[in-house]
PDB file of N, CA and C in Angstrom:
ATOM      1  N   UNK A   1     -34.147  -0.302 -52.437  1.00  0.00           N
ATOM      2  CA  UNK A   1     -34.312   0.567 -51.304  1.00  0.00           C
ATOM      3  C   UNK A   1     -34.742  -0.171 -50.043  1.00  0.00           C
ATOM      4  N   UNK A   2     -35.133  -1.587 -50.231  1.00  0.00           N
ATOM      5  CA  UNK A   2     -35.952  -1.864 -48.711  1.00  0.00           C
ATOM      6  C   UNK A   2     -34.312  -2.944 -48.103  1.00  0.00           C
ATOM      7  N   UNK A   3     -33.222  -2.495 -48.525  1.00  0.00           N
ATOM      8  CA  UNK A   3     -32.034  -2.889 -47.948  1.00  0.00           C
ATOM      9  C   UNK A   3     -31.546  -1.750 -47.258  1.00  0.00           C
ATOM     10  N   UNK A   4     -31.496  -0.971 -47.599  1.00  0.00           N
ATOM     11  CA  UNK A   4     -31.707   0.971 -47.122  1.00  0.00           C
ATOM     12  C   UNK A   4     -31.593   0.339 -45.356  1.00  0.00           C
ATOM     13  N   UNK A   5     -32.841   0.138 -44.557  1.00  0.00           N
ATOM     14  CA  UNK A   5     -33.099   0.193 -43.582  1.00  0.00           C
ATOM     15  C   UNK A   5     -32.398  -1.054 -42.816  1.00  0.00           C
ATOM     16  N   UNK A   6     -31.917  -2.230 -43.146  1.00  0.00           N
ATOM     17  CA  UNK A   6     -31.510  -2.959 -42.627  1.00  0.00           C
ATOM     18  C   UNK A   6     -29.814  -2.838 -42.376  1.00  0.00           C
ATOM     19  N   UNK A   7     -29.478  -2.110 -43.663  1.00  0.00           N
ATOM     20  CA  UNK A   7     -27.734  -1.685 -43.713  1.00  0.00           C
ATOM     21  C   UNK A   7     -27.842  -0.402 -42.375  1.00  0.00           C
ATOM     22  N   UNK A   8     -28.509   0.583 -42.532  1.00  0.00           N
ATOM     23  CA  UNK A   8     -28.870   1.393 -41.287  1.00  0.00           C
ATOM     24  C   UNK A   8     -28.904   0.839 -39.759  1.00  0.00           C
ATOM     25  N   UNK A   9     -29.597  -0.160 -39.987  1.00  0.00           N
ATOM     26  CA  UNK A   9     -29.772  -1.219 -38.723  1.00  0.00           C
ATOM     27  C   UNK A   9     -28.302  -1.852 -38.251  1.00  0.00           C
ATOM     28  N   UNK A  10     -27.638  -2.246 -39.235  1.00  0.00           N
ATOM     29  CA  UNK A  10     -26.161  -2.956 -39.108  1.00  0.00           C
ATOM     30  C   UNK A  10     -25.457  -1.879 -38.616  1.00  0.00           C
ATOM     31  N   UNK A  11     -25.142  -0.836 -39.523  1.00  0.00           N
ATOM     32  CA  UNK A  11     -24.538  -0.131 -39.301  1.00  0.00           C
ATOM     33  C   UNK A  11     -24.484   0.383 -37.679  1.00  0.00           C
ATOM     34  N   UNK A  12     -25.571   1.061 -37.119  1.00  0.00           N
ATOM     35  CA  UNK A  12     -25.670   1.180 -36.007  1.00  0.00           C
ATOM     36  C   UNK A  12     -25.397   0.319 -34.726  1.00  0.00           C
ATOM     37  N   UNK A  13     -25.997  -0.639 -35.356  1.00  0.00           N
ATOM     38  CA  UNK A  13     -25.322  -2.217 -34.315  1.00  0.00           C
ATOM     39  C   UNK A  13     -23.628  -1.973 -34.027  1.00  0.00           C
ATOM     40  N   UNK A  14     -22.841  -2.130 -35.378  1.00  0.00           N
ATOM     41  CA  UNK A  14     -21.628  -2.111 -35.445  1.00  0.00           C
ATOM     42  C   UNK A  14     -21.177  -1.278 -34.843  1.00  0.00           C
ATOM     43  N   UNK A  15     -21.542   0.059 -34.787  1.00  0.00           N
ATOM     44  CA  UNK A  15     -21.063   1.603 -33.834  1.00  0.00           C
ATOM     45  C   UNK A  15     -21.553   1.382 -32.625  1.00  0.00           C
ATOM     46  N   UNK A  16     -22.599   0.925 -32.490  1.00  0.00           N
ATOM     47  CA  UNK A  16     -22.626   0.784 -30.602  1.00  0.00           C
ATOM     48  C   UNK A  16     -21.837  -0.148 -30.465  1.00  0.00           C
ATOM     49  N   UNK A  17     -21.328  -1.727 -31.023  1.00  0.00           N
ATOM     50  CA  UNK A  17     -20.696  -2.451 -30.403  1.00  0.00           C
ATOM     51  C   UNK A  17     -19.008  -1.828 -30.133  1.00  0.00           C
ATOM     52  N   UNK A  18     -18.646  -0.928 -31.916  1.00  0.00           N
ATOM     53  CA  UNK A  18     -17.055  -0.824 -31.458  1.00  0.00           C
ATOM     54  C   UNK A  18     -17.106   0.279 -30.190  1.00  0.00           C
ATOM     55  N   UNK A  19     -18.205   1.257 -30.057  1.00  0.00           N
ATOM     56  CA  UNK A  19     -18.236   2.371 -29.061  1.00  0.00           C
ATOM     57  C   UNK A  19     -17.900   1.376 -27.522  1.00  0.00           C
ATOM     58  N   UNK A  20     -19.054   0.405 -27.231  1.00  0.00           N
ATOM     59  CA  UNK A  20     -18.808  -0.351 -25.963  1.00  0.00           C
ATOM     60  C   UNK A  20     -17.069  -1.083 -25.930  1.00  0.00           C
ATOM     61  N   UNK A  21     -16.885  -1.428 -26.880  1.00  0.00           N
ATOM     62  CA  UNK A  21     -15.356  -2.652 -26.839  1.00  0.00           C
ATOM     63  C   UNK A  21     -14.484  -1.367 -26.690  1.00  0.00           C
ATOM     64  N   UNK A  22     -14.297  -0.081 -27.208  1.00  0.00           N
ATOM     65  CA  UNK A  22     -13.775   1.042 -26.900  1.00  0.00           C
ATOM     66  C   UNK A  22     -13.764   1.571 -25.481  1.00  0.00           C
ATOM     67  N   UNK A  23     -15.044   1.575 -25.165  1.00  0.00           N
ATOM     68  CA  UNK A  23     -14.829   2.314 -23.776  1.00  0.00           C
ATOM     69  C   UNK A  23     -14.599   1.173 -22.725  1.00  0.00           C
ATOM     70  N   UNK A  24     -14.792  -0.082 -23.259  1.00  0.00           N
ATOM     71  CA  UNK A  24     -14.227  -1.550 -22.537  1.00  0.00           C
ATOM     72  C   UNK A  24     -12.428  -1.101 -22.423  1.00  0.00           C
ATOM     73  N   UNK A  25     -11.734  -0.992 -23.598  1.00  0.00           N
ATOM     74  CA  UNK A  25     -10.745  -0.830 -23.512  1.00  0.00           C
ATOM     75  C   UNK A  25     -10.075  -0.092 -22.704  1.00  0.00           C
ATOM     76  N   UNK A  26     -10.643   0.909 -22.568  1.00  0.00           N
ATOM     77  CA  UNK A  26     -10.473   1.973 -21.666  1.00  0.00           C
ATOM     78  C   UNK A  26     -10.422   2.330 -20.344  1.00  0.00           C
ATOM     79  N   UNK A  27     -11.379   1.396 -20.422  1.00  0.00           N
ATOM     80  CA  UNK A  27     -11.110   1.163 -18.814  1.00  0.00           C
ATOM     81  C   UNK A  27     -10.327  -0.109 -18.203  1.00  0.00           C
ATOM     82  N   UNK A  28      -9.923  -0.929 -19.505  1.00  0.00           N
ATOM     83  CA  UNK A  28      -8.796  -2.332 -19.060  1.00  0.00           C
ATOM     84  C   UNK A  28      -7.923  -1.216 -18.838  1.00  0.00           C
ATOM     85  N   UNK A  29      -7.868   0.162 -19.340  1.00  0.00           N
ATOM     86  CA  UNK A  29      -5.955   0.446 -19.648  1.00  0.00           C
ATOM     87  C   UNK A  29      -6.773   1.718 -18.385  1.00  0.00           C
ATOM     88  N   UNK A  30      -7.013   1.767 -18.062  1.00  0.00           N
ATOM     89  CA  UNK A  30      -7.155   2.752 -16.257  1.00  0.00           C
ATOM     90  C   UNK A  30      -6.697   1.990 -15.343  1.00  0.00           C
ATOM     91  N   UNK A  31      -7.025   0.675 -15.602  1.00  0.00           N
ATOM     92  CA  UNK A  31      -7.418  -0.335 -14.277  1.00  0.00           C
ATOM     93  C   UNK A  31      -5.714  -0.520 -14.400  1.00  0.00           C
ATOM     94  N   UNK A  32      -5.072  -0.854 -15.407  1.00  0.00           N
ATOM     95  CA  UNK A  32      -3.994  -1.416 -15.334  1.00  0.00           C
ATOM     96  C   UNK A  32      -3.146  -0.217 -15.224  1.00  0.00           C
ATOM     97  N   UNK A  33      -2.980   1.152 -15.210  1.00  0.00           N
ATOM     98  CA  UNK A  33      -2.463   2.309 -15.265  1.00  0.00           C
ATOM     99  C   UNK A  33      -2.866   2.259 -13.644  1.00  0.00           C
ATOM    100  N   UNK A  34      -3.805   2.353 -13.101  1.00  0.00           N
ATOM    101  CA  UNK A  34      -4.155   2.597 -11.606  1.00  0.00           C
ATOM    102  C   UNK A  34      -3.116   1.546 -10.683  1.00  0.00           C
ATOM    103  N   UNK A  35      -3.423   0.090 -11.078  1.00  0.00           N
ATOM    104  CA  UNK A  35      -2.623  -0.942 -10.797  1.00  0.00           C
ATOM    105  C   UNK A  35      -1.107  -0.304 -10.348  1.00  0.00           C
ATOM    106  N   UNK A  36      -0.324  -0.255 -11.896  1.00  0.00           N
ATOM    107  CA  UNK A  36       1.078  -0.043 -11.787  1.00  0.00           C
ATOM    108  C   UNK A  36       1.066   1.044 -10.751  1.00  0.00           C
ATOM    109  N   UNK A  37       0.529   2.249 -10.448  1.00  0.00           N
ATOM    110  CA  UNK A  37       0.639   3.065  -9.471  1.00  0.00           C
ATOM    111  C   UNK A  37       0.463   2.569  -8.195  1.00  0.00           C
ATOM    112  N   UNK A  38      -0.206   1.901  -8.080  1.00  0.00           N
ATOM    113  CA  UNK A  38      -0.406   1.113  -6.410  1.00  0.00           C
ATOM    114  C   UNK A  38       1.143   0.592  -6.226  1.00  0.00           C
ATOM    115  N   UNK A  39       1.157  -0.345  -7.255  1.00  0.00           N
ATOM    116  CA  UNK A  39       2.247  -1.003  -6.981  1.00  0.00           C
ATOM    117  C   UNK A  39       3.759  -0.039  -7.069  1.00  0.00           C
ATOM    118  N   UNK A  40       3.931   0.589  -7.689  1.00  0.00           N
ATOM    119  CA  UNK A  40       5.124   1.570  -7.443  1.00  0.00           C
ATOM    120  C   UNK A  40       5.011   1.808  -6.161  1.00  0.00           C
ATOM    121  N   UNK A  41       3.942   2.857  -5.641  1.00  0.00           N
ATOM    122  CA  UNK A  41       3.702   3.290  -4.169  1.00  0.00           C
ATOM    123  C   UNK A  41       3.954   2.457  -3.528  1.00  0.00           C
ATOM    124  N   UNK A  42       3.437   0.985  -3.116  1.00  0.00           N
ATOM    125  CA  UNK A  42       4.125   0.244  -2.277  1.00  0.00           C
ATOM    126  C   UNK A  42       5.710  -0.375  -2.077  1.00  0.00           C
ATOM    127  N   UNK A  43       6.147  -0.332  -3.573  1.00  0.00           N
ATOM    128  CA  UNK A  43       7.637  -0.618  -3.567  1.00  0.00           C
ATOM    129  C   UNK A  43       7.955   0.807  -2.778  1.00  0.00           C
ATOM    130  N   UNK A  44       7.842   2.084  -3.271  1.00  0.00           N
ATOM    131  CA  UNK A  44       8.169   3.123  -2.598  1.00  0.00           C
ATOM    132  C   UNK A  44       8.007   2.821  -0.934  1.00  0.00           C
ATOM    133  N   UNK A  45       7.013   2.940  -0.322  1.00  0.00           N
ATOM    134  CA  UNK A  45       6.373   2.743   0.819  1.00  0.00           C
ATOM    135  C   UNK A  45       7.589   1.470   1.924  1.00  0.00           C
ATOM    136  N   UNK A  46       7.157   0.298   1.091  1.00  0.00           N
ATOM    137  CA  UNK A  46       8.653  -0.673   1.104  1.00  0.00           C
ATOM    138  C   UNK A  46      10.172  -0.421   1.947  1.00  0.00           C
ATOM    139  N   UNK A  47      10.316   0.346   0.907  1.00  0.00           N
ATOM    140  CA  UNK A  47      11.883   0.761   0.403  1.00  0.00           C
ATOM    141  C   UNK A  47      11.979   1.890   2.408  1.00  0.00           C
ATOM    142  N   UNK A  48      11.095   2.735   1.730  1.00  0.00           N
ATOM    143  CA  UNK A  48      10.966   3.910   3.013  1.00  0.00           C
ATOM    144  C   UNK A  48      10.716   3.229   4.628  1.00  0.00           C
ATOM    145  N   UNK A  49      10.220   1.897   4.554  1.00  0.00           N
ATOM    146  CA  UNK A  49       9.723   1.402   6.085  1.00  0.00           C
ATOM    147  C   UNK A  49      10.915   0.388   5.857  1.00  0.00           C
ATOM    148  N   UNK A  50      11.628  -0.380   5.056  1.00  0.00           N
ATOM    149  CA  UNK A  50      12.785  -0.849   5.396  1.00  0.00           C
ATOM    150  C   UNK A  50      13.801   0.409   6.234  1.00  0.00           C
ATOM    151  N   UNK A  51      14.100   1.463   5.320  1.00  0.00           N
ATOM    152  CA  UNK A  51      14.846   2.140   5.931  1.00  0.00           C
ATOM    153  C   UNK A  51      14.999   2.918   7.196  1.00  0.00           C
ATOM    154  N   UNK A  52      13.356   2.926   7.269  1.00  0.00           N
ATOM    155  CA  UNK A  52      12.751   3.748   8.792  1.00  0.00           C
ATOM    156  C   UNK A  52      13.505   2.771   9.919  1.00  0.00           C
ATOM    157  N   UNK A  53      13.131   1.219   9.678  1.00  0.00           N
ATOM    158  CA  UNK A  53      13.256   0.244  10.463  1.00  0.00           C
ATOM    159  C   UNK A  53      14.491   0.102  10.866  1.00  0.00           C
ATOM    160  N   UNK A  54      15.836  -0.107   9.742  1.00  0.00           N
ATOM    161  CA  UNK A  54      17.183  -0.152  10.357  1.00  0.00           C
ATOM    162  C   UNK A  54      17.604   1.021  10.977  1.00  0.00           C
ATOM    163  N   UNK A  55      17.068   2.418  10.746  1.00  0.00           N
ATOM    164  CA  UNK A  55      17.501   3.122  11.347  1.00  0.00           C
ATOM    165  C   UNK A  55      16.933   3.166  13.264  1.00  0.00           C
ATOM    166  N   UNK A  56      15.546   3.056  13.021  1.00  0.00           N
ATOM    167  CA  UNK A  56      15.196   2.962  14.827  1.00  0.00           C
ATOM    168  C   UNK A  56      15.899   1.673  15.204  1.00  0.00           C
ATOM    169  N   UNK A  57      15.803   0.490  14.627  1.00  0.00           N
ATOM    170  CA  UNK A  57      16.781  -0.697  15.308  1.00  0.00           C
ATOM    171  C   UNK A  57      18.044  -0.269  15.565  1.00  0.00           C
ATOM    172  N   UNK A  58      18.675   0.417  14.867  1.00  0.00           N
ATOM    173  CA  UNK A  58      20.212   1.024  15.151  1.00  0.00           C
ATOM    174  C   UNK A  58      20.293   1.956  16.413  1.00  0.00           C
ATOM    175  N   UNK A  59      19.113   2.654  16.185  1.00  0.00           N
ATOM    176  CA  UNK A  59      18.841   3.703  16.911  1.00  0.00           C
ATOM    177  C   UNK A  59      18.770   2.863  18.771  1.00  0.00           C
ATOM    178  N   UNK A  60      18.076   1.983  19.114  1.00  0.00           N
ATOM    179  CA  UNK A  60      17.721   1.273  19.717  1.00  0.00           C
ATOM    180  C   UNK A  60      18.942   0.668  20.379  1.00  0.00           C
ATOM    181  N   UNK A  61      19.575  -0.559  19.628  1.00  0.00           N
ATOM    182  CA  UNK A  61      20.526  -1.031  19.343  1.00  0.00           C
ATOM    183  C   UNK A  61      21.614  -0.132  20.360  1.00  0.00           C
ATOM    184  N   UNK A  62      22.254   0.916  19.666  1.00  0.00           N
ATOM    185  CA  UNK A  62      23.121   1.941  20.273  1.00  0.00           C
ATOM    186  C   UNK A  62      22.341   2.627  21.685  1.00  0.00           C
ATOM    187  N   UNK A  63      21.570   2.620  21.878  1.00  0.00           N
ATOM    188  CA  UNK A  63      20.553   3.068  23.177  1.00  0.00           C
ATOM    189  C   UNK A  63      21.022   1.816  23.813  1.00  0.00           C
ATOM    190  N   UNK A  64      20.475   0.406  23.811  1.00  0.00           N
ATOM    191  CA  UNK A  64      20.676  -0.640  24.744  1.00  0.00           C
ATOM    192  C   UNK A  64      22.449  -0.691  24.656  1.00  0.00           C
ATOM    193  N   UNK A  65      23.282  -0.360  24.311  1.00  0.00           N
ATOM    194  CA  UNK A  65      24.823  -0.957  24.848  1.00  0.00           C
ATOM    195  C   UNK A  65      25.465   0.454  25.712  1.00  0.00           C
ATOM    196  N   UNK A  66      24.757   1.360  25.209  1.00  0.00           N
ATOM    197  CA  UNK A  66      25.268   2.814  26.197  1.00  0.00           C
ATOM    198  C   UNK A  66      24.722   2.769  27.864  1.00  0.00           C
ATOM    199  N   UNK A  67      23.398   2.209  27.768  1.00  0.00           N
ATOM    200  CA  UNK A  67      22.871   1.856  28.812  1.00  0.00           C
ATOM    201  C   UNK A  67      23.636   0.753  29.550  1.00  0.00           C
ATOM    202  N   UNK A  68      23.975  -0.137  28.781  1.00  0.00           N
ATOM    203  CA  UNK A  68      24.668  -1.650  29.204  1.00  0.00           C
ATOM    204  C   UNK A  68      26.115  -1.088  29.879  1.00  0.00           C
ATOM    205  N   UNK A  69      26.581  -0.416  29.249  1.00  0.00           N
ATOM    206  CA  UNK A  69      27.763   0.283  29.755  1.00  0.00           C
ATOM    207  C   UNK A  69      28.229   1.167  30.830  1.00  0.00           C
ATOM    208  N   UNK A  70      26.786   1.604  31.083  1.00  0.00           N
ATOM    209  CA  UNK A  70      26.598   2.665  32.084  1.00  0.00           C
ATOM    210  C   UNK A  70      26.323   1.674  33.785  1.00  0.00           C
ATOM    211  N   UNK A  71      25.765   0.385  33.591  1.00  0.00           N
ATOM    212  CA  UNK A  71      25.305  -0.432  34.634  1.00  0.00           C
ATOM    213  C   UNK A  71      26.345  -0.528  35.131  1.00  0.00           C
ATOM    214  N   UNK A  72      26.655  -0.909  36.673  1.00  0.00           N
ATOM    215  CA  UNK A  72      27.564  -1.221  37.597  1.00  0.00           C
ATOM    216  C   UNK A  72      27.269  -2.479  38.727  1.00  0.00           C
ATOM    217  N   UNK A  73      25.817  -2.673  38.433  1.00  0.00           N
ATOM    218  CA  UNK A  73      25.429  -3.909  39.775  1.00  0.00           C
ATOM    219  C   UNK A  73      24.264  -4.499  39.000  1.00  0.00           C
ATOM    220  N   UNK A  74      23.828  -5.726  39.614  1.00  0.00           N
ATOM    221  CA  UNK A  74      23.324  -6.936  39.114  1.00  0.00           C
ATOM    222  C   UNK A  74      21.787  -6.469  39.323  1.00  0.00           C
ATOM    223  N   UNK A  75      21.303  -4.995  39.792  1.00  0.00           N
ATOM    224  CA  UNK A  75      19.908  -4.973  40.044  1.00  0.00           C
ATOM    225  C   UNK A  75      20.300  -3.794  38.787  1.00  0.00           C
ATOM    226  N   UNK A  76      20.987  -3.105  38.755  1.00  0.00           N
ATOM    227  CA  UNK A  76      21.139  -1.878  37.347  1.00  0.00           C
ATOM    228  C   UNK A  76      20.626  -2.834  36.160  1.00  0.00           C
ATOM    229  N   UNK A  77      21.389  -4.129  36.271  1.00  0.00           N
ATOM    230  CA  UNK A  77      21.090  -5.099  34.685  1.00  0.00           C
ATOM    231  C   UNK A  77      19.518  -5.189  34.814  1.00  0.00           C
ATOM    232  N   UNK A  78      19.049  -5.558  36.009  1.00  0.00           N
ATOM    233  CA  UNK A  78      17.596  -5.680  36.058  1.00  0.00           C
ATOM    234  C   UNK A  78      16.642  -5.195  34.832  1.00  0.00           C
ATOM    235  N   UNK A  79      16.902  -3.496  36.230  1.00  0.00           N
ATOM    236  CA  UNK A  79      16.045  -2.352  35.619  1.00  0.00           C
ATOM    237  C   UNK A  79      16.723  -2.142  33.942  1.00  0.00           C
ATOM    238  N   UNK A  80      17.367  -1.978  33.588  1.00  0.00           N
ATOM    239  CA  UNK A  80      17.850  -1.612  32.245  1.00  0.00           C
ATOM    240  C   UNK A  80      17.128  -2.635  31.369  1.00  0.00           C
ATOM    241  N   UNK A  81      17.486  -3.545  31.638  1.00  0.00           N
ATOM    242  CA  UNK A  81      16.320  -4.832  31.143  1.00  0.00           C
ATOM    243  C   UNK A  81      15.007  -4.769  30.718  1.00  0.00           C
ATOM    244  N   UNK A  82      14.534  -4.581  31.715  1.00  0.00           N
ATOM    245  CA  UNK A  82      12.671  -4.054  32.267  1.00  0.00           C
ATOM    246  C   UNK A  82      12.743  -2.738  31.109  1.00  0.00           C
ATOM    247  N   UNK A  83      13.563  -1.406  31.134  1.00  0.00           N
ATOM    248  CA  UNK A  83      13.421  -0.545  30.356  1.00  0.00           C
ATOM    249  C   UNK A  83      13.140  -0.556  28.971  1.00  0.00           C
ATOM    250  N   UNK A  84      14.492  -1.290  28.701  1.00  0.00           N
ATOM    251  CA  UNK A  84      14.384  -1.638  26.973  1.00  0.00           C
ATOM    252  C   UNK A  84      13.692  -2.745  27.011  1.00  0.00           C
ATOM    253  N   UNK A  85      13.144  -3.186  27.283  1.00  0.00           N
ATOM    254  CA  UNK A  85      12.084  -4.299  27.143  1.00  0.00           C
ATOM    255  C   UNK A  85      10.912  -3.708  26.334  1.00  0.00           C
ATOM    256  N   UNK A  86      10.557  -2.466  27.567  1.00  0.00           N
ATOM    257  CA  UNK A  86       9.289  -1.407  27.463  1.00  0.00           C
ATOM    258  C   UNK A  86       9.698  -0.833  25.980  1.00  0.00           C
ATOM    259  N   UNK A  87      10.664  -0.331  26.132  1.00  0.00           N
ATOM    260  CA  UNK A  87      11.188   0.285  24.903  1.00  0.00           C
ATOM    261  C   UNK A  87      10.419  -0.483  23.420  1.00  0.00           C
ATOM    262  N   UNK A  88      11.355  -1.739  23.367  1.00  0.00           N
ATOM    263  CA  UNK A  88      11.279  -2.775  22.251  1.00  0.00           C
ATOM    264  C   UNK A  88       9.638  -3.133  22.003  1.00  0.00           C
ATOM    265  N   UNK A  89       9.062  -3.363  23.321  1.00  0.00           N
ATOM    266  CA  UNK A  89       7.610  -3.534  23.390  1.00  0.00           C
ATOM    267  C   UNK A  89       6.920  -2.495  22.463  1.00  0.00           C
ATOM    268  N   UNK A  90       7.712  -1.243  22.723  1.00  0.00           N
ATOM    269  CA  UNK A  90       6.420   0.228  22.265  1.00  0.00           C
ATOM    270  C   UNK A  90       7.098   0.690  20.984  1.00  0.00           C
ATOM    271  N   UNK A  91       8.295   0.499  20.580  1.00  0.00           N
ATOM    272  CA  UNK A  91       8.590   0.177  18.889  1.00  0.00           C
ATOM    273  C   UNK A  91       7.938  -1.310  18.051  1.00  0.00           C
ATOM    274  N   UNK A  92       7.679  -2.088  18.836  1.00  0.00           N
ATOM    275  CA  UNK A  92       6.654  -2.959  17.894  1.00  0.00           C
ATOM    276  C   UNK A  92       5.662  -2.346  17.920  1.00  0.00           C
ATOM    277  N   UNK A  93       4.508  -2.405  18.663  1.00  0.00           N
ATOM    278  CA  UNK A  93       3.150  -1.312  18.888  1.00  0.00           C
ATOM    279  C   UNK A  93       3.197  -0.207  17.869  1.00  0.00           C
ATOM    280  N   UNK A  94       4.072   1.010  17.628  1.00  0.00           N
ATOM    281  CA  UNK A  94       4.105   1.744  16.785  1.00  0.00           C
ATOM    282  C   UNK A  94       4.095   1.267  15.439  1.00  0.00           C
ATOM    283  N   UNK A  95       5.317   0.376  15.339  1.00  0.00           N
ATOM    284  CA  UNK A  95       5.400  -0.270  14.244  1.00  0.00           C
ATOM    285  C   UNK A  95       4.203  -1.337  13.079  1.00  0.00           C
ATOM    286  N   UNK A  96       3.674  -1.395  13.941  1.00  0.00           N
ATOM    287  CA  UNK A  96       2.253  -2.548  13.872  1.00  0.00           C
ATOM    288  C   UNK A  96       1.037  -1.581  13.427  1.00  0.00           C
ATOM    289  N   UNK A  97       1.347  -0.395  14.239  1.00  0.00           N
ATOM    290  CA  UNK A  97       0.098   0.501  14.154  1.00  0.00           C
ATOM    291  C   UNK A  97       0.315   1.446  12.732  1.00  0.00           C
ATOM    292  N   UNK A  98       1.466   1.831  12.215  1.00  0.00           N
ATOM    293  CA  UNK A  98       1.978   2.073  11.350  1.00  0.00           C
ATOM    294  C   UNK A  98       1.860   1.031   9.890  1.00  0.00           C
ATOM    295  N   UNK A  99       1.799   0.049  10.283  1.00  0.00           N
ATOM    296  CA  UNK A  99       1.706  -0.883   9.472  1.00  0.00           C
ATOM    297  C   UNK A  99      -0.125  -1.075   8.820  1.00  0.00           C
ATOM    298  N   UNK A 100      -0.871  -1.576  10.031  1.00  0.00           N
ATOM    299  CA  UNK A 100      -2.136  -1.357  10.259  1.00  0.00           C
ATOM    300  C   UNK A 100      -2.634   0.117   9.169  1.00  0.00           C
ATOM    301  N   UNK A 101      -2.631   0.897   9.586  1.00  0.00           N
ATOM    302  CA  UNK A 101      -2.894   2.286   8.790  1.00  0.00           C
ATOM    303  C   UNK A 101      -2.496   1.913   7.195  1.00  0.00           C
ATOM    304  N   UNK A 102      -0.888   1.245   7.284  1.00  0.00           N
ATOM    305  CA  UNK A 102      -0.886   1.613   5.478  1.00  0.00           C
ATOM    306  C   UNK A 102      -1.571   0.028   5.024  1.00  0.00           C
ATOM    307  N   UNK A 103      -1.767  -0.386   5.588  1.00  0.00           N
ATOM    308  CA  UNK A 103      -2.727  -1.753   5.090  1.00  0.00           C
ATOM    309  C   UNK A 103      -4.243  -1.182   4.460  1.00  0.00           C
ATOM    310  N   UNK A 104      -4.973  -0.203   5.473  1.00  0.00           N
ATOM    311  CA  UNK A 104      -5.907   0.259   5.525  1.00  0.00           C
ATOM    312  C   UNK A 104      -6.249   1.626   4.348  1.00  0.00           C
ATOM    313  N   UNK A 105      -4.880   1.922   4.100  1.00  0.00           N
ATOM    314  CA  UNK A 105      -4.547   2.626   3.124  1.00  0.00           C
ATOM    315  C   UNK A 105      -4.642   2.159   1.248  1.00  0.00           C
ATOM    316  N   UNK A 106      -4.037   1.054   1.510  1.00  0.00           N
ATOM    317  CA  UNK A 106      -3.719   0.075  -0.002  1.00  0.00           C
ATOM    318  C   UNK A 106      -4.684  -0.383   0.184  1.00  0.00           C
ATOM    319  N   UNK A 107      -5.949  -0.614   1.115  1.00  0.00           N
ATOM    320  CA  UNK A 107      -7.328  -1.643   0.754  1.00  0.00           C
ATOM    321  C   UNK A 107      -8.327  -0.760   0.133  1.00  0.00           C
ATOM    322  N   UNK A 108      -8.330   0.454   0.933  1.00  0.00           N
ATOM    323  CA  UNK A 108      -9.112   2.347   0.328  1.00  0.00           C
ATOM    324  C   UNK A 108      -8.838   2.638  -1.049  1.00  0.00           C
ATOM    325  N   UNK A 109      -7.383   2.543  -1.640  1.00  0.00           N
ATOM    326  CA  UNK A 109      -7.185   2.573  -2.829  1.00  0.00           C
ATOM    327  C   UNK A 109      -7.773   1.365  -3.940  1.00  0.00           C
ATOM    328  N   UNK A 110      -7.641   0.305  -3.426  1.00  0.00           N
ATOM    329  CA  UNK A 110      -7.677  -0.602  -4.238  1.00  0.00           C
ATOM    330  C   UNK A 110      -9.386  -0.723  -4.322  1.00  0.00           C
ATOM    331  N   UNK A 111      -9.679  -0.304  -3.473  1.00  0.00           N
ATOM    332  CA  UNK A 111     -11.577  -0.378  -3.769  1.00  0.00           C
ATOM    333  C   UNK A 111     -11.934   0.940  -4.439  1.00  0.00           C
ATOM    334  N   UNK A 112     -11.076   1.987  -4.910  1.00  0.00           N
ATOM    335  CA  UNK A 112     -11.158   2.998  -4.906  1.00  0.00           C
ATOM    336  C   UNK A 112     -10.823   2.930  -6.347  1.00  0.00           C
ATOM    337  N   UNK A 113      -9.968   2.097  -6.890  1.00  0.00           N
ATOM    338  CA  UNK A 113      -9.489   2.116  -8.504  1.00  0.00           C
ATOM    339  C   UNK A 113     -10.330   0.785  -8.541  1.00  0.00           C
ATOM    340  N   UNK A 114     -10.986  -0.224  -8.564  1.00  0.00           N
ATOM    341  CA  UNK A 114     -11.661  -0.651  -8.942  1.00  0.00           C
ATOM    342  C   UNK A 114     -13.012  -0.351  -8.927  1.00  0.00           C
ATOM    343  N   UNK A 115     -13.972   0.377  -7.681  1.00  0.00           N
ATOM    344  CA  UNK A 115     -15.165   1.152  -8.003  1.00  0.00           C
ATOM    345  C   UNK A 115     -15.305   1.715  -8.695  1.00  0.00           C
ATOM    346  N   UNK A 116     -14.423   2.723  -9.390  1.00  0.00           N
ATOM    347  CA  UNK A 116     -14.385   3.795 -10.176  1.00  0.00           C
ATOM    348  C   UNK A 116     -14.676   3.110 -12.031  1.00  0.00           C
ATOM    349  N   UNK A 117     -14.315   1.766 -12.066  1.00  0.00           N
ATOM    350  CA  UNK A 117     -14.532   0.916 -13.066  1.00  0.00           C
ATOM    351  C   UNK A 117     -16.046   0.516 -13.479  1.00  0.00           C
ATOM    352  N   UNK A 118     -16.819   0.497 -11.549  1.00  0.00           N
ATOM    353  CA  UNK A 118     -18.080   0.048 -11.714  1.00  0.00           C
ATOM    354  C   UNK A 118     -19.278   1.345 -12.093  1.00  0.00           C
ATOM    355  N   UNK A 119     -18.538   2.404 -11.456  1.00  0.00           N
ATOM    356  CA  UNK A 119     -19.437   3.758 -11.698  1.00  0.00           C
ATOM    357  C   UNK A 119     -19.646   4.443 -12.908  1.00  0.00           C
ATOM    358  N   UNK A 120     -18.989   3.804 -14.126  1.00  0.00           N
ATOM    359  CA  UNK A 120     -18.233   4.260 -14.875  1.00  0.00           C
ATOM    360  C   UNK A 120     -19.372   3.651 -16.195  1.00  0.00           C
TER     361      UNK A 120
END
């Protein structure tokens, strides 16, 4: 009987350790489940700001040769110039600022699926 208390002792050891390596596990397979979702979203995200992009460049693009077409004198080339300049200037700016935000976005998440590891 005075083995009684020490098998009790093991025993319990053994259940808290597989309980911790369990809920260890558990949270490797969140972290890596959270992961793959970031990363989908940004291929998504990707895919959607490639396509945003050729379309305003096209968009743009066809704006500067209608304009080009429309000029008749060497001060029209000027100003048309100066315009889409402004233009091109304030589609980067958007573009940047757009960019900026989803940067600020994927850094919120990513502290956001890894905190959730530490609270845990």
């Amino acid at each position: 009987m005075s083995e009684l208390p020490g098998v009790n002792a093991m025993a319990d050891e053994t259940a808290e350790l597989s309980e911790r390596v369990a809920l260890s596990n558990k949270h490797a397979l969140e972290l890596l489940i959270g992961s793959q979702q970031i990363m989908l979203e940004e291929i998504l995200f990707a895919s959607n700001e490639a396509l945003d992009r050729a379309r305003t460049e096209t968009h743009l693009f066809a704006e500067f040769v209608s304009k080009l077409a429309g000029v008749h004198s060497v001060k029209g080339i000027q100003t048309m110039m100066q315009e889409c300049g402004r233009h091109q200037v304030e589609f980067v700016r958007r573009d940047c600022d757009r960019l900026f935000k989803h940067g600020q976005r994927l850094i919120d998440a990513s502290v956001n699926l890894v905190g959730q590891r530490w609270r845990n």
